[in-house]
C-alpha atoms as a PDB file:
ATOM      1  CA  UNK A   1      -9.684  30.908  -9.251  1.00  0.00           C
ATOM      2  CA  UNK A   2     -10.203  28.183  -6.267  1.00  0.00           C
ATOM      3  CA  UNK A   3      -7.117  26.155  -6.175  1.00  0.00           C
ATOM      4  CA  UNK A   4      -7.001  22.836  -4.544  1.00  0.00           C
ATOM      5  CA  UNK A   5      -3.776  20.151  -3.415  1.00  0.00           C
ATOM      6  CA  UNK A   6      -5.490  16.887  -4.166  1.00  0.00           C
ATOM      7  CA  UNK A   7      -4.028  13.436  -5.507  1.00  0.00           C
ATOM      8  CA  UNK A   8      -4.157  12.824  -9.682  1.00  0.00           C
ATOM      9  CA  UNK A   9      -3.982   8.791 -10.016  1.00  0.00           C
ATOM     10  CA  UNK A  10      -1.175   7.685 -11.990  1.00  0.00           C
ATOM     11  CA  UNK A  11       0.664   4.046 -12.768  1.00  0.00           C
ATOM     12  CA  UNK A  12      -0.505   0.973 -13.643  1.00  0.00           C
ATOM     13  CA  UNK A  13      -3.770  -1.287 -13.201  1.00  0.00           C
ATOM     14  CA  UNK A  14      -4.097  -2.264  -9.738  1.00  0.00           C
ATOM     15  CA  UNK A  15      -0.706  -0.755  -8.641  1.00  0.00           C
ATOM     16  CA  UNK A  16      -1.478   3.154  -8.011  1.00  0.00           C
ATOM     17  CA  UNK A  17       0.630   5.655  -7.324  1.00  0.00           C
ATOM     18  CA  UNK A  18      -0.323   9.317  -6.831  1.00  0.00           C
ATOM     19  CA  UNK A  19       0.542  12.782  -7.667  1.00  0.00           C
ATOM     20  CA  UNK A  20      -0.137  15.563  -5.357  1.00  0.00           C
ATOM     21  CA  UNK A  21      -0.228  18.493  -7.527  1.00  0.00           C
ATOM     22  CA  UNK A  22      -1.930  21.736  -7.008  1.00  0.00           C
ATOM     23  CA  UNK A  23      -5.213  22.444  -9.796  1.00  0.00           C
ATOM     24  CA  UNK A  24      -8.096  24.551 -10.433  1.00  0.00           C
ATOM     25  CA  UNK A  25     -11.090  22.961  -8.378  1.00  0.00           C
ATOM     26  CA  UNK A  26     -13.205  23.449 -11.273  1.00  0.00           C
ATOM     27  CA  UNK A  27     -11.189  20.625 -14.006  1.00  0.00           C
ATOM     28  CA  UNK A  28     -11.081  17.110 -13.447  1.00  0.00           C
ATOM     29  CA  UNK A  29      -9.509  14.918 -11.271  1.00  0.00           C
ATOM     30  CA  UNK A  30      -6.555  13.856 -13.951  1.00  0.00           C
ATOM     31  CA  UNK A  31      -6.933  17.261 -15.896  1.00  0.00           C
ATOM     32  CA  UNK A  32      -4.566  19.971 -16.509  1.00  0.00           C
ATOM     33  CA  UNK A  33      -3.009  21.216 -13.091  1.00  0.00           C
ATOM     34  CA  UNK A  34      -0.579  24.206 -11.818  1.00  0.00           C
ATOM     35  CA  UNK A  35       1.970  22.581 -10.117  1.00  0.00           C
ATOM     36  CA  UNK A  36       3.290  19.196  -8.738  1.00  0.00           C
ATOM     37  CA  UNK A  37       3.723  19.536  -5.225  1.00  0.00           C
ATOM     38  CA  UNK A  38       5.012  15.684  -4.609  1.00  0.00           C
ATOM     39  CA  UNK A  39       4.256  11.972  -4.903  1.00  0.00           C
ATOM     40  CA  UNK A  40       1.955   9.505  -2.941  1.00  0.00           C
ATOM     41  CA  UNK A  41       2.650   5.761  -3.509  1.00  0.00           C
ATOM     42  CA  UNK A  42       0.333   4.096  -0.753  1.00  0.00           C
ATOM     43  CA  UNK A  43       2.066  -0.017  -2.093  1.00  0.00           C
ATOM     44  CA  UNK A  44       5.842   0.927  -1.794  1.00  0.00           C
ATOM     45  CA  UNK A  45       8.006   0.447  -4.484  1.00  0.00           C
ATOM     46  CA  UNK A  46       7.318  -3.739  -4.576  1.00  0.00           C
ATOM     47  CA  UNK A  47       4.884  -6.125  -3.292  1.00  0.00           C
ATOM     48  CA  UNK A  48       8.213  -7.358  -0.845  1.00  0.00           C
ATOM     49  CA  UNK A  49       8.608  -3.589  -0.164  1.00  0.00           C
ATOM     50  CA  UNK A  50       4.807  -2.466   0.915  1.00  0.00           C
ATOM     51  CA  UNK A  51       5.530   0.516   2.903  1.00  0.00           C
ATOM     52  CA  UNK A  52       4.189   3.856   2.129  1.00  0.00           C
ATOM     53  CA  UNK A  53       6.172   6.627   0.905  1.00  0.00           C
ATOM     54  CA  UNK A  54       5.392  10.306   0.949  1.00  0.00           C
ATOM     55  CA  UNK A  55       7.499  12.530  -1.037  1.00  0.00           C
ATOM     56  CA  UNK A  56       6.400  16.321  -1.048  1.00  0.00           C
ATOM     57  CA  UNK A  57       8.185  19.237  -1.242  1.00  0.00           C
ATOM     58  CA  UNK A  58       6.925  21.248   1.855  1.00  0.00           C
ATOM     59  CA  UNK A  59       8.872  24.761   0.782  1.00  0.00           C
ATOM     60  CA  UNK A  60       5.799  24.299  -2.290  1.00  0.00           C
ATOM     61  CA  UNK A  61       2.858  22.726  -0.298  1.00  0.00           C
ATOM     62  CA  UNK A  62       3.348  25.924   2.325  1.00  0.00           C
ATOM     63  CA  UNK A  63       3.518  28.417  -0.724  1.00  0.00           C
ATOM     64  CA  UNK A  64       0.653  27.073  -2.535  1.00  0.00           C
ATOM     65  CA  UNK A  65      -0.997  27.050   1.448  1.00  0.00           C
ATOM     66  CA  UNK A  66      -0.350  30.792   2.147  1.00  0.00           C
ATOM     67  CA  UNK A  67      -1.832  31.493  -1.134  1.00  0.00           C
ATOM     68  CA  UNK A  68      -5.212  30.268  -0.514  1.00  0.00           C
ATOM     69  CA  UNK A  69      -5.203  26.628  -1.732  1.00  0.00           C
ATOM     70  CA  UNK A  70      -7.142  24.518  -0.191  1.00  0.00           C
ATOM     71  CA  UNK A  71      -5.961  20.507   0.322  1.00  0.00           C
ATOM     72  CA  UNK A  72      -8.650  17.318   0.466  1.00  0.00           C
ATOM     73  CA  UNK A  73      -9.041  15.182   3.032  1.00  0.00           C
ATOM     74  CA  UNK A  74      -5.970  12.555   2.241  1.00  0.00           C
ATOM     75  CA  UNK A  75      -4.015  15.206   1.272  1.00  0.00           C
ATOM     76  CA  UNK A  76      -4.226  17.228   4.113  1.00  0.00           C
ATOM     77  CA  UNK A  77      -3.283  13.818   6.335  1.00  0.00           C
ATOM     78  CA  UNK A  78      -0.017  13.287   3.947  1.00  0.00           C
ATOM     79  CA  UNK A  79       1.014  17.206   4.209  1.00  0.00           C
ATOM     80  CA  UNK A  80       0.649  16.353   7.766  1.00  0.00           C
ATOM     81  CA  UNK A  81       3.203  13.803   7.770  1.00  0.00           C
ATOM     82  CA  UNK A  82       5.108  15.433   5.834  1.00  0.00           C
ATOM     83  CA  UNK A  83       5.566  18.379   8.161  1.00  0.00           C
ATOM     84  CA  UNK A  84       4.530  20.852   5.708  1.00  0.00           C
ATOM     85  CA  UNK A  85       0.949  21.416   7.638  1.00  0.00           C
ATOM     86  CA  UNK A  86       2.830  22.219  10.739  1.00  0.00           C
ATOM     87  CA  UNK A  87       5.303  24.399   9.056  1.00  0.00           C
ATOM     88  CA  UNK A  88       2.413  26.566   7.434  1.00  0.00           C
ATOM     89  CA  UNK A  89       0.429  26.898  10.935  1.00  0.00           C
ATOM     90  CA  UNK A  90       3.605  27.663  12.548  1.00  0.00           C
ATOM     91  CA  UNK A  91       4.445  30.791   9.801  1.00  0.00           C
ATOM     92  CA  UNK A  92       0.884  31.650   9.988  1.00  0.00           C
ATOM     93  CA  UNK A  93       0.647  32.173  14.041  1.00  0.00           C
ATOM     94  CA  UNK A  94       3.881  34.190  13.775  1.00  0.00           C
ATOM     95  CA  UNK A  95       2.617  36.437  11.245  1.00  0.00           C
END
């Protein structure tokens, strides 16, 4: 099974937030997945309030990384920021 970290869309019309979760590359993009790694929500939490937040749990993203999963684009740039790319490069050059 091929196992990918990508973004299911969530919330409400025009106001998106974002799962990252990790799924089977073969169902859809909102279909059944394995795990939720963390949450994207690119419009902060108000229109006052419009700055990103990123909120993944790294100790996951690395686990689900080690074991073959492969992230999309975007998601690879928010595991980035979240440190959790760095932190699976880093255990994978040591090993």
């Amino acid at each position: 099974m091929a196992v990918k970290l990508r973004l299911v869309r969530m919330g409400k019309k025009k106001q998106p937030t974002y799962r990252v979760v990790a799924s089977d590359s073969r169902r859809a993009r909102s279909g059944a997945f394995l795990e939720i790694v963390g949450t994207y929500q690119p419009r902060g939490l108000s229109v006052a309030n419009d700055e990103t937040i990123v909120s993944i749990d790294n100790e996951r993203a690395v686990h689900w990384l080690r074991h073959g999963a492969q992230p999309t684009d975007r998601v690879a740039k928010l595991l980035r920021q979240s440190g959790a790319l760095d932190a699976f490069e880093a255990s994978k050059a040591a090993q």
